[in-house]
Protein backbone atom coordinates (compact mmCIF):
# COMPACT_ATOMS: atom_id res chain seq x y z
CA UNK A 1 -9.92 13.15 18.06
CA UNK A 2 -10.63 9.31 17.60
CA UNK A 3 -13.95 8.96 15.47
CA UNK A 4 -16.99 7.59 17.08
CA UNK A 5 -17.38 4.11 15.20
CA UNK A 6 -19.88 4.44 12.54
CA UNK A 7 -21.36 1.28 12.95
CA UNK A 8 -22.29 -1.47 15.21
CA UNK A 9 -22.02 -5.33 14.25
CA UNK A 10 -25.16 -6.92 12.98
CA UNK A 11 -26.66 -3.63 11.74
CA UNK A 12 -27.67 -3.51 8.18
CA UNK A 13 -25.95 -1.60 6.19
CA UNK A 14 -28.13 0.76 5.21
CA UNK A 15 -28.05 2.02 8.99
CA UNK A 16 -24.39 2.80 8.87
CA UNK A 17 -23.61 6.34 9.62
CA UNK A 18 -21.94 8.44 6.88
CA UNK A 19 -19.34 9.15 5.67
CA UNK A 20 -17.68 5.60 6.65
CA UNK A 21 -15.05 3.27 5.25
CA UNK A 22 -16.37 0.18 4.11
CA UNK A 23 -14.71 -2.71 3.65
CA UNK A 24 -16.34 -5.59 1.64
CA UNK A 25 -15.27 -8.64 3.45
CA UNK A 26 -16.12 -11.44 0.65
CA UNK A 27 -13.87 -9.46 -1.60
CA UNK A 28 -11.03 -8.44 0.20
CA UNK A 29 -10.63 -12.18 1.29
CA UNK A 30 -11.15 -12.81 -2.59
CA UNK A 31 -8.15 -10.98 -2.72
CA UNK A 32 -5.74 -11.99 -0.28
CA UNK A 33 -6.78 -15.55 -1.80
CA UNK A 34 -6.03 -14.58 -5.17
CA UNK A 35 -2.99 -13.04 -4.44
CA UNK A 36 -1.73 -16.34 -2.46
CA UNK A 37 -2.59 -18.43 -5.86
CA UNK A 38 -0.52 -16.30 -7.74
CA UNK A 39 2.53 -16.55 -6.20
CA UNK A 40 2.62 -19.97 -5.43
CA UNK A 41 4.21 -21.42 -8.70
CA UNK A 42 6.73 -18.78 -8.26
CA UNK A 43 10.09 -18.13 -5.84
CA UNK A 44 9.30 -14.90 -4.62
CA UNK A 45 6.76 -14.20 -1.15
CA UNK A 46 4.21 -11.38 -0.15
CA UNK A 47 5.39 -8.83 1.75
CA UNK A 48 2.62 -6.18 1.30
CA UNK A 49 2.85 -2.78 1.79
CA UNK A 50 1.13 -1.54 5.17
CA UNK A 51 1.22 2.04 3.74
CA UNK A 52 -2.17 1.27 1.89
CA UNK A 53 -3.89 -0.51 4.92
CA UNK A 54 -2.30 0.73 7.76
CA UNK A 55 -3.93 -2.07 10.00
CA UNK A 56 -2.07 -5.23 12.05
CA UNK A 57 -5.83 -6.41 11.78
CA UNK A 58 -5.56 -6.83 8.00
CA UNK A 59 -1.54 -7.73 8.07
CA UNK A 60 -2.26 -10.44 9.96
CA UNK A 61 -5.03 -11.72 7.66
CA UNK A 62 -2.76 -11.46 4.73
CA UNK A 63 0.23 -13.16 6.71
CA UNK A 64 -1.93 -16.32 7.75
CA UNK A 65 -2.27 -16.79 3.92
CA UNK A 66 1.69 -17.13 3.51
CA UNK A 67 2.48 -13.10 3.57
CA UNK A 68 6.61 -13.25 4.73
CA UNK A 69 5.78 -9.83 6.30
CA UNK A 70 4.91 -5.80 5.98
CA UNK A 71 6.53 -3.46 4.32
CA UNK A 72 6.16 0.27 5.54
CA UNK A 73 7.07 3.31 4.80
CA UNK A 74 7.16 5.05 8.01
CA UNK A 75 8.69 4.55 11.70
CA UNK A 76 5.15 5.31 12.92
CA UNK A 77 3.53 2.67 10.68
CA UNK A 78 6.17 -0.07 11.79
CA UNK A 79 5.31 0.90 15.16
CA UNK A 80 1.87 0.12 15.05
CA UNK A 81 2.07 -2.91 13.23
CA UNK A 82 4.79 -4.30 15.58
CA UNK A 83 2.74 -2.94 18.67
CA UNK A 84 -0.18 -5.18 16.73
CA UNK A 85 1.95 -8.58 17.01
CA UNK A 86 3.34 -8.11 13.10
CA UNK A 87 6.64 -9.64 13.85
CA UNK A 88 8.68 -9.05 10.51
CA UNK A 89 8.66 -5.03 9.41
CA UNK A 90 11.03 -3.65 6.90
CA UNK A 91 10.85 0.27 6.39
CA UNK A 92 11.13 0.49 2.69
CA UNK A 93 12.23 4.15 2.77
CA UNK A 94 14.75 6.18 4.40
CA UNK A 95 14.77 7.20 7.86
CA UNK A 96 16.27 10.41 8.48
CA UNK A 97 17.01 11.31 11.82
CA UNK A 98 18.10 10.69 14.87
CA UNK A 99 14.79 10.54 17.33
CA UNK A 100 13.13 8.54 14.26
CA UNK A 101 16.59 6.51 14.14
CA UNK A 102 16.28 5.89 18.24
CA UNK A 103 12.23 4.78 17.74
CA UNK A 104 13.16 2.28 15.29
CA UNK A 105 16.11 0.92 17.23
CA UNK A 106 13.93 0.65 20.32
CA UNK A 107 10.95 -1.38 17.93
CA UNK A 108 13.85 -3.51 16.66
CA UNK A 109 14.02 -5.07 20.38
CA UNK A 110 10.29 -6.94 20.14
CA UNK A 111 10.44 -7.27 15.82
CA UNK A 112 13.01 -7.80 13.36
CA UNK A 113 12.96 -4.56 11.93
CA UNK A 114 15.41 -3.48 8.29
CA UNK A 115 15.26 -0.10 6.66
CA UNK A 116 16.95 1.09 3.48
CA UNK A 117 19.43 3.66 2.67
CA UNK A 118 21.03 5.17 -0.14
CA UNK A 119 23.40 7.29 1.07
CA UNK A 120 26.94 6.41 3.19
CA UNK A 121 25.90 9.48 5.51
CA UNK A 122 22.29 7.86 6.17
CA UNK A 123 24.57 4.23 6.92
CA UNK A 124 26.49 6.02 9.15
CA UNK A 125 23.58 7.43 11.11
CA UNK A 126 21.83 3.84 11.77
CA UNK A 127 25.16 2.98 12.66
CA UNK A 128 25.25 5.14 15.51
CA UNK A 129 21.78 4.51 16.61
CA UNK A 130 22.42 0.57 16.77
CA UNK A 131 25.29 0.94 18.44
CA UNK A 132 23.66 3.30 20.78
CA UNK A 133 21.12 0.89 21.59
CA UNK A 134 23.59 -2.09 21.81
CA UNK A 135 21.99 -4.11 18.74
CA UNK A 136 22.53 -4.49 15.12
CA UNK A 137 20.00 -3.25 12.43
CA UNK A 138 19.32 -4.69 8.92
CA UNK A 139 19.92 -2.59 6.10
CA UNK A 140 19.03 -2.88 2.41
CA UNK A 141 20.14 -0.99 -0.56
CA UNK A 142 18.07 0.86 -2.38
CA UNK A 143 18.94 1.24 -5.97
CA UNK A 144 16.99 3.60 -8.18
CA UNK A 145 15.29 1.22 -10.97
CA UNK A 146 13.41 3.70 -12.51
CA UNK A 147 11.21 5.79 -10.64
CA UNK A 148 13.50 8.74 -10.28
CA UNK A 149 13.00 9.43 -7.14
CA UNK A 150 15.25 7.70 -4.03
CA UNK A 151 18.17 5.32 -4.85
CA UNK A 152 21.67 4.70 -5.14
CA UNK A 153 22.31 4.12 -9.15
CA UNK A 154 22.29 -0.19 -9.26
CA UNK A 155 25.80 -1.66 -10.22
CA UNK A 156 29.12 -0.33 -8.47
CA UNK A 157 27.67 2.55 -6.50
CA UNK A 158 25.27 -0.02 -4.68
CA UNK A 159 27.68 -2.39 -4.31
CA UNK A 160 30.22 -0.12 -2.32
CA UNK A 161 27.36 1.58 -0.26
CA UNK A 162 27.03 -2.67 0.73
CA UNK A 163 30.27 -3.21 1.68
CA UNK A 164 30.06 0.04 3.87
CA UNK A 165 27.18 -1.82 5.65
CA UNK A 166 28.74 -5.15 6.11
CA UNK A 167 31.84 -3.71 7.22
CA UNK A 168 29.85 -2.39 10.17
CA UNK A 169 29.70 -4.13 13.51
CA UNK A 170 26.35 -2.94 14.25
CA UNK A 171 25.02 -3.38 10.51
CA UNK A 172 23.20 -6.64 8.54
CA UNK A 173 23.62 -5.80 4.94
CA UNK A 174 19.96 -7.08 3.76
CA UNK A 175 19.74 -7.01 0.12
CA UNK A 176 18.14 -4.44 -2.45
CA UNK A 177 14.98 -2.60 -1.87
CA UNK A 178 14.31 -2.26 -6.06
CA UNK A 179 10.67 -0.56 -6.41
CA UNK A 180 9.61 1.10 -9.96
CA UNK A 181 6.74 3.00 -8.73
CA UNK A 182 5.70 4.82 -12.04
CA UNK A 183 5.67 1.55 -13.69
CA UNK A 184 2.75 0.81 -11.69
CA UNK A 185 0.21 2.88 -13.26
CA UNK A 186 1.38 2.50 -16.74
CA UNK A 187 -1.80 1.46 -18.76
CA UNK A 188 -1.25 -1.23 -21.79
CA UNK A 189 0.76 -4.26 -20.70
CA UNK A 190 3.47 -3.83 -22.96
CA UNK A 191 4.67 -0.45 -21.83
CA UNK A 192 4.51 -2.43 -17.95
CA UNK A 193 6.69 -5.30 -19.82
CA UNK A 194 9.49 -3.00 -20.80
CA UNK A 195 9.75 -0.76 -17.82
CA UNK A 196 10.07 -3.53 -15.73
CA UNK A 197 12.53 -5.18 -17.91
CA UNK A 198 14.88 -2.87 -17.26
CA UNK A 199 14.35 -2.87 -13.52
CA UNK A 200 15.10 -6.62 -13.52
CA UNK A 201 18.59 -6.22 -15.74
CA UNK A 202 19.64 -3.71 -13.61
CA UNK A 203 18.46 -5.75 -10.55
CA UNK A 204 20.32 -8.88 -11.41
CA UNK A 205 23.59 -7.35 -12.72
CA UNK A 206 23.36 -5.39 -9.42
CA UNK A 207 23.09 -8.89 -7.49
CA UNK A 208 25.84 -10.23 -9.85
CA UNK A 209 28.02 -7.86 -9.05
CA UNK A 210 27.46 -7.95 -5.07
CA UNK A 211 28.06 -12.04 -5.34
CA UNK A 212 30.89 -11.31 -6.73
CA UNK A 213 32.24 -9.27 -3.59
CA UNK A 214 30.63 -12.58 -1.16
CA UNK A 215 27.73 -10.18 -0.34
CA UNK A 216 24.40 -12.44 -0.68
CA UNK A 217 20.91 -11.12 -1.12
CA UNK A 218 18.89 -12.08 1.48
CA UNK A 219 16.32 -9.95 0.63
CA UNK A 220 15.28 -8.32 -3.02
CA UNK A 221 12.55 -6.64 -3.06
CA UNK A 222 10.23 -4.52 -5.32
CA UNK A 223 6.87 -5.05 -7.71
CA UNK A 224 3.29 -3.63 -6.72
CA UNK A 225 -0.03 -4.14 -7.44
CA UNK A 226 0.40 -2.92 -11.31
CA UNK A 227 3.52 -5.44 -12.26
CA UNK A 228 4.74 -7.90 -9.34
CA UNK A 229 3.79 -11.06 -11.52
CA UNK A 230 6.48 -9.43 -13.64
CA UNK A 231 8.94 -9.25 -10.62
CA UNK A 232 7.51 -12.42 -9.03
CA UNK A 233 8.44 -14.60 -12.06
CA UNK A 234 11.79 -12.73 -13.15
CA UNK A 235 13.80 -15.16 -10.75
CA UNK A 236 15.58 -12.24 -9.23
CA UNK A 237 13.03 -11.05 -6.56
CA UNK A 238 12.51 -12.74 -3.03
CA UNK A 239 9.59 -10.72 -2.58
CA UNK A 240 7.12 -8.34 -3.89
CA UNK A 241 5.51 -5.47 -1.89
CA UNK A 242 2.05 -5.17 -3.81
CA UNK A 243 -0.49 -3.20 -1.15
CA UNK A 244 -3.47 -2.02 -3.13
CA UNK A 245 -4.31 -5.56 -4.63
CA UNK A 246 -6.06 -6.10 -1.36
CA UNK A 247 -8.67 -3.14 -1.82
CA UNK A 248 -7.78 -1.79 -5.43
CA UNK A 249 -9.64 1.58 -6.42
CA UNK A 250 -10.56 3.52 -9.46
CA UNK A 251 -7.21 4.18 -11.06
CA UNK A 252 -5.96 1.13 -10.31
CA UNK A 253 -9.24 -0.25 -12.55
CA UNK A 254 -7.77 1.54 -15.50
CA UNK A 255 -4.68 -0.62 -16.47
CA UNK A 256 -5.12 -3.06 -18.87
CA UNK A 257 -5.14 -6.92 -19.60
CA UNK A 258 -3.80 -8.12 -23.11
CA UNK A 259 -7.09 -8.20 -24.25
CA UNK A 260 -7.32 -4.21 -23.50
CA UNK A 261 -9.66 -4.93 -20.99
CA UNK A 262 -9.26 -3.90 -17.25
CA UNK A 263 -7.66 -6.58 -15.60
CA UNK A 264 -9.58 -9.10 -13.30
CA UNK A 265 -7.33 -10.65 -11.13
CA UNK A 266 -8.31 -8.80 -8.19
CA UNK A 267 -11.84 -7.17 -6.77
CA UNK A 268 -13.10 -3.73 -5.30
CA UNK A 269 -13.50 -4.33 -1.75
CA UNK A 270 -13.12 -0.99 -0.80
CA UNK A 271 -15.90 2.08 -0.54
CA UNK A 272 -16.01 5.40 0.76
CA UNK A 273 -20.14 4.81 2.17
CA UNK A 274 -22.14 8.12 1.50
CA UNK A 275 -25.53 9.73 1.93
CA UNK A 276 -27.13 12.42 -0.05
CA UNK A 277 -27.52 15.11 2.07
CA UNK A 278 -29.01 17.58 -1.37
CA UNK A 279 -31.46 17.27 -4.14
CA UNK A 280 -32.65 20.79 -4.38
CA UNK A 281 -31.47 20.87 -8.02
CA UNK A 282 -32.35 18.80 -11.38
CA UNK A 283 -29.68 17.00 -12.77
CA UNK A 284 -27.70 17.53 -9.47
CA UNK A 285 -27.28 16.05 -6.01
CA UNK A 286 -24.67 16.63 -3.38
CA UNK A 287 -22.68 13.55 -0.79
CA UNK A 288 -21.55 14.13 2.40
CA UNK A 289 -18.38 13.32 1.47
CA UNK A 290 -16.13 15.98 -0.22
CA UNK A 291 -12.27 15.44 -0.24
CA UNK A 292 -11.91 15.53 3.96
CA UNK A 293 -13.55 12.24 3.07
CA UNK A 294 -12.47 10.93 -0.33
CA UNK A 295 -8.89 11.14 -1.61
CA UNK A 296 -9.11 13.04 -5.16
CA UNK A 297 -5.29 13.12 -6.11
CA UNK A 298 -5.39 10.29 -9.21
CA UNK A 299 -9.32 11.36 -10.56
CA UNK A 300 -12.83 11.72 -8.61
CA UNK A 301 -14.11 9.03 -7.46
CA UNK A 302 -16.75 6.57 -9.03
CA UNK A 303 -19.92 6.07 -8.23
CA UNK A 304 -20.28 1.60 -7.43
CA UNK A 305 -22.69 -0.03 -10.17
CA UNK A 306 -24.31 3.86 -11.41
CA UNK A 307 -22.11 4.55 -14.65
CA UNK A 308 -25.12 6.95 -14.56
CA UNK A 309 -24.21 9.13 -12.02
CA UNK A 310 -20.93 10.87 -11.77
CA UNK A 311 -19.00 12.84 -9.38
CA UNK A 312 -18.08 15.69 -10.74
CA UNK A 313 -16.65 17.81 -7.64
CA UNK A 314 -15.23 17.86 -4.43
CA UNK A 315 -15.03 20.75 -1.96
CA UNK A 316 -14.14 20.30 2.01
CA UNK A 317 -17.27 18.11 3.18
CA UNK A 318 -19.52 17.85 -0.19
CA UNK A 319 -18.99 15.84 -2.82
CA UNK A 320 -21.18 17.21 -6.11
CA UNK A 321 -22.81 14.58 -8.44
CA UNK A 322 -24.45 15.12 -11.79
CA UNK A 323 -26.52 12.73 -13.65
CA UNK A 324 -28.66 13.14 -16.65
CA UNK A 325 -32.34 13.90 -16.96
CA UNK A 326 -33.10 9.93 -18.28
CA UNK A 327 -31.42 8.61 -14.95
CA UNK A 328 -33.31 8.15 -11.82
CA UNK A 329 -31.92 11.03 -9.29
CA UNK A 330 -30.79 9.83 -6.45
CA UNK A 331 -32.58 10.65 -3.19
CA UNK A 332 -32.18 13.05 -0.36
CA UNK A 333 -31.39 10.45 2.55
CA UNK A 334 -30.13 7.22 -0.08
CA UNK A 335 -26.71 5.90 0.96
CA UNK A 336 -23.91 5.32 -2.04
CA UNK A 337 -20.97 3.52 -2.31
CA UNK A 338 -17.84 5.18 -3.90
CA UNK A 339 -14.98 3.94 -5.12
CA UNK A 340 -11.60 5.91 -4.38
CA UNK A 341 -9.55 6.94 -6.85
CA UNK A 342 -6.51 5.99 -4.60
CA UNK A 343 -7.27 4.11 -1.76
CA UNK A 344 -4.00 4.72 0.13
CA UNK A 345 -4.64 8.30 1.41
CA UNK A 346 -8.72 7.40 1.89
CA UNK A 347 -7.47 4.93 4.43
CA UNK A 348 -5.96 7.65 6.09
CA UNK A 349 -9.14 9.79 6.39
CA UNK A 350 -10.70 7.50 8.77
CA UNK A 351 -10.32 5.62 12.20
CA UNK A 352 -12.50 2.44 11.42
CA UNK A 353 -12.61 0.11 9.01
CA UNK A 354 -16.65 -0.87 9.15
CA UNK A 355 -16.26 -4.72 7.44
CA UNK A 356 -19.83 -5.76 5.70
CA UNK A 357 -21.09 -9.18 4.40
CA UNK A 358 -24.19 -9.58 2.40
CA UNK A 359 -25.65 -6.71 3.50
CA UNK A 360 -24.80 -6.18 7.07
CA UNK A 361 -22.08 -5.27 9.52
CA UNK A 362 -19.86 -8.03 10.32
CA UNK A 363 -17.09 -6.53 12.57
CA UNK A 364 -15.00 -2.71 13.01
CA UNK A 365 -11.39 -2.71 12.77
CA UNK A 366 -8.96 0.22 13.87
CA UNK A 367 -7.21 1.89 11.52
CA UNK A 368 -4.43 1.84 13.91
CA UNK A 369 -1.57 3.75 12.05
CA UNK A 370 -3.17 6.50 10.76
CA UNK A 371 -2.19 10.09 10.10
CA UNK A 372 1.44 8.37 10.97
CA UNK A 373 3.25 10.59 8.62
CA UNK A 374 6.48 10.51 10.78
């Protein structure tokens, strides 16, 4: 069931019914901002990764500041954003198939679509959905960088599973789809430094190799939020496909600058709004947001500006908080701000994005693909 909106423009935020998705507009446009003046000086373009907003509201914000396009992860996600006017979609993850194969065919007729493979069995099945819907499909490579998880091993393997493509009629061989996810969360810089390093060797002697066979590169694509100015200046990625730079949340706040500071580049714009709903006990008080409302998978989430106040638990629709006898308690009725510990899957909890300036409800945005798992 769609949720009621939580909010109407022009009321103040404390009026804002709970729990609600917040969205700090003067940060999140910090953000996008930011994120544009950082890859200027370099060769490589945003495509950011829908899978954390899941909004053609917000991909069109961050495309008017230079974004080349989305990246998704699912058929359901490209739909919305294409059904939103996002006009450039590549599904950076297999598709498996052959109704998800026919959906994405059928989007690739009003946006220019690509999706990645790994396997010649998976080529063979977009094959046969392009050619039953009379088109041709981009497909890119992926190649397994270092995050164990999908890819073709980079070097020969990729570069046959390429010419398989190109030799297709109904095929565009698109480039490399090179993501190191667990790089991403890797604390000190230096340990970020190396395990990318080896994600851009094996990335250019893969793109070597494939110029060698007159295969170009159109496309090479990788980096998030934790190491694209890594990938961005490496001069062998196009793009980079950071998503949570444009909300960030709590874990995200843990890596470190070279200082061994957090680093600063980009701001929390994102909260999880909650309201007391207990304070029968001292030294305890309990949210109306448990983990139906706040994602809990990387750490509990923080409470904004109260270091004094922590949240120690989360069951189905409370969220427990303990704070010490020296703090003020927080009050049956007062409204906090939390920050996720993963904002990706908090998206997904809600249907509305409630965006707030200084204090008071600027505008409501649908979060328009979510729960689009398939």
């Amino acid at each position: 069931m769609l949720q009621i909106p939580p909010a109407l423009p022009g009321m103040p935020e404390a009026a804002i019914d709970t729990p609600a998705l917040l969205l700090d507009l003067d940060a999140f446009e910090a953000n996008l901002d930011t994120m544009a003046a950082l890859l200027a000086p370099t060769a490589a373009r945003l495509r950011a990764h829908a899978k954390t907003h899941k909004s053609a509201v917000v991909a069109q914000r961050q495309i008017a500041r230079g974004a080349v396009g989305q990246c998704v992860q699912k058929v359901g996600e490209a739909e919305a954003l294409a059904w939103g006017g996002v006009a450039d979609i590549l599904v950076s993850n297999q598709v498996v198939g052959a109704t998800k194969l026919a959906r994405l065919a059928a989007l690739a007729r009003i946006a220019h679509v690509a999706v990645c493979a790994d396997d010649p069995a998976q080529v063979a099945a977009i094959e046969a959905a392009a050619a039953e819907a009379g088109l041709r499909l981009t497909v890119l490579v992926e190649i397994d960088v270092g995050g164990v998880r999908c890819g073709v091993p980079p070097g020969p393997p990729a570069v046959a599973l390429a010419q398989r493509i190109a030799a297709s009629p109904h095929l565009i061989f698109g480039g490399l789809q090179a993501y190191h996810g667990r790089a991403q969360h890797l604390r000190r810089p230096a340990e970020r430094q190396t395990a990318i390093a080896v994600t851009v060797e094996d990335t250019r002697r893969t793109v070597e190799q494939l110029c060698q066979q007159g295969l170009g590169c159109a496309i090479v694509g990788g980096g998030g939020t934790g190491t694209f100015t890594i990938e961005a200046g490496s001069g062998v990625f196009t793009e980079v496909q950071a998503g949570s730079y444009c909300f960030m949340d709590a874990d995200y706040a843990r890596n470190l600058d070279e200082s061994g500071g957090p680093v600063g580049a980009f701001r929390q714009a994102l909260f999880v709004l909650a309201t007391v709903m207990s304070a029968a006990r001292p030294g305890i008080a309990v949210l109306d947001a448990g983990h139906k409302a706040v994602a809990v998978d990387s750490g509990m989430p923080l409470v904004w500006q109260r270091p004094d106040v922590r949240y120690v638990g989360a069951s189905d629709e409370h969220g427990k908080l303990e704070f010490g006898a020296e703090t003020a308690a927080p009050k049956l009725g007062e409204k906090l701000r939390l920050v996720p510990g993963h904002c990706d899957p908090t998206v997904d909890r809600f249907d509305w994005y409630v965006g707030v300036r200084r204090g008071r409800v600027e505008c409501l945005w649908p979060i328009a693909a979510r729960g689009a798992f398939a």
